[in-house]
Protein backbone atom coordinates (compact mmCIF):
# COMPACT_ATOMS: atom_id res chain seq x y z
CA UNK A 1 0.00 0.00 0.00
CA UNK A 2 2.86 2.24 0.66
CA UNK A 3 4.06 2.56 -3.02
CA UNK A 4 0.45 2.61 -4.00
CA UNK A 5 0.00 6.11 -1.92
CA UNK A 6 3.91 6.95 -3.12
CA UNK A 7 2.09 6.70 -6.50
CA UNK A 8 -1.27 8.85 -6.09
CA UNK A 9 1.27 11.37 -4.06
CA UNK A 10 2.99 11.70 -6.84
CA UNK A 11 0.15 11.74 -9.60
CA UNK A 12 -1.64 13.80 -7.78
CA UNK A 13 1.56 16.59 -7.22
CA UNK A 14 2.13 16.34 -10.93
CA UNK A 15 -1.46 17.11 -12.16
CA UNK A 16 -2.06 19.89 -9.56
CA UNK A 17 1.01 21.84 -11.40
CA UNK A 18 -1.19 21.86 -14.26
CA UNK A 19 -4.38 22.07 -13.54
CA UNK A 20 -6.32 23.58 -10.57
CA UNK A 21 -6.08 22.05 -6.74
CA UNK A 22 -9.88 21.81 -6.68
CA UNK A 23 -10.00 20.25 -9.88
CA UNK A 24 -6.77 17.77 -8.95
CA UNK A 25 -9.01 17.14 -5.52
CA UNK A 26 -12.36 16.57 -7.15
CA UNK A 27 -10.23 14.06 -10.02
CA UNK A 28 -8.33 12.20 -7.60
CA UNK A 29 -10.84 11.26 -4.83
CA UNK A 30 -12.73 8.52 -6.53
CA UNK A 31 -9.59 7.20 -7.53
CA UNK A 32 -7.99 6.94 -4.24
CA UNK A 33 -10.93 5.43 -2.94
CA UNK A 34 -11.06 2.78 -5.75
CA UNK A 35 -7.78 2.24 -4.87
CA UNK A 36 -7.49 1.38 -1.19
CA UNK A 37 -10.70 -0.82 -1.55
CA UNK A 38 -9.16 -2.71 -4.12
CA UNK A 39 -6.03 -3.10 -1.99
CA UNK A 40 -8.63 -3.69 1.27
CA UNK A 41 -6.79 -0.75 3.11
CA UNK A 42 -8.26 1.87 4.69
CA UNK A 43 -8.75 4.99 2.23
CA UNK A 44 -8.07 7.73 5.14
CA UNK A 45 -4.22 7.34 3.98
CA UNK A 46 -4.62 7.93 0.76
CA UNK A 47 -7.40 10.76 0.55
CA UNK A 48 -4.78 12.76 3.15
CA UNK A 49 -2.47 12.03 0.34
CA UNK A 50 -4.39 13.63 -2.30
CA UNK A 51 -5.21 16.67 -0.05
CA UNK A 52 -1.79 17.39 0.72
CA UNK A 53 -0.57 16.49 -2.98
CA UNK A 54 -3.31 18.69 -4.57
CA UNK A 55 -2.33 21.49 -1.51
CA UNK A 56 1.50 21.53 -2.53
CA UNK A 57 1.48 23.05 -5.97
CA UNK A 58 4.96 25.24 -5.47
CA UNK A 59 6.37 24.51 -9.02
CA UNK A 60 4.16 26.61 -11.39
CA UNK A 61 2.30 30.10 -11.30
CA UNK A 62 -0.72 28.00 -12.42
CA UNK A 63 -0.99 25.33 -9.71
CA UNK A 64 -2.91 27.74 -7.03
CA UNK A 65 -4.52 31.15 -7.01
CA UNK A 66 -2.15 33.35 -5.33
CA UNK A 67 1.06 31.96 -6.92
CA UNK A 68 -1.13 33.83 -10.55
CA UNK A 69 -1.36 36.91 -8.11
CA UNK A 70 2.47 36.89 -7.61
CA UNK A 71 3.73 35.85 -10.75
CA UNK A 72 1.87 38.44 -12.75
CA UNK A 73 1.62 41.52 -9.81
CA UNK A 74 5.60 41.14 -8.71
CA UNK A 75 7.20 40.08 -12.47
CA UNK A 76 8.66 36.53 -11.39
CA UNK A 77 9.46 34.30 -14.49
CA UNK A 78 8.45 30.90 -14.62
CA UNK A 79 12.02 29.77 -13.72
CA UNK A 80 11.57 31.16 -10.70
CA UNK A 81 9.02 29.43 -9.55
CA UNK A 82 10.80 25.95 -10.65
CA UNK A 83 14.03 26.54 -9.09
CA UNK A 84 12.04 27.28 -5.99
CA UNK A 85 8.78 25.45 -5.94
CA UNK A 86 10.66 22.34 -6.98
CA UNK A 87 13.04 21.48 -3.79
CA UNK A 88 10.07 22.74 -2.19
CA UNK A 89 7.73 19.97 -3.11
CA UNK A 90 10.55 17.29 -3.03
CA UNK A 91 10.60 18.37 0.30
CA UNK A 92 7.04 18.40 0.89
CA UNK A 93 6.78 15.11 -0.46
CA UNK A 94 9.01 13.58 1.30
CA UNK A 95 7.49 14.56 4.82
CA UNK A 96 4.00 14.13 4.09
CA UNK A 97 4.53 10.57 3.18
CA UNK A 98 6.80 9.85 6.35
CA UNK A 99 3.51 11.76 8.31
CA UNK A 100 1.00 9.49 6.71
CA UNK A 101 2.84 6.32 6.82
CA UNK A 102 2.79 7.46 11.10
CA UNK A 103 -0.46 9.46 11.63
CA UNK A 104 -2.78 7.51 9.21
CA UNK A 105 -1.64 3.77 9.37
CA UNK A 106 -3.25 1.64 6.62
């Protein structure tokens, strides 16, 4: 179950740089559900995952609201936000899977 959420995390990260959190939330939900029934695990683990995932969107201007705000408003380039946003959801990653794996046990 571990790599399964390791997985979603990721999916999850990767499509919320594109597209909208809500969107990324609303998307992902049923499928995390699908997938800790079909692994008969508990789903809490994996819906945190999604709502952290779809919450860390550091990478892009587009991935949340006010990262638009500040990429148009204060003149960053999109390079910026990569060579920031992307240690920062490595990072992000990294502890919200060690948090789940001990918070939300499968």
């Amino acid at each position: 179950p571990l790599i399964a959420l390791i997985v979603l995390y990721l999916v999850t990260m990767v499509l919320t740089e594109l597209l909208s959190n809500a969107t990324v939330a609303v998307l992902m939900t049923p499928i995390a559900v699908a997938l800790a029934e079909s692994l008969g695990v508990s789903a809490r683990p994996f819906l945190v995952g999604v709502m952290m995932a779809g919450s860390a969107a550091f990478a892009t201007p587009f991935g949340y609201q006010t990262n638009v705000i500040v990429y148009q408003m204060a003149g960053y380039r999109y390079m910026d936000f990569v060579r920031v946003g992307l240690p920062l959801n490595l990072i992000t990653f990294v502890v919200a899977i060690a948090a789940i794996h001990v918070f939300f046990p499968f």
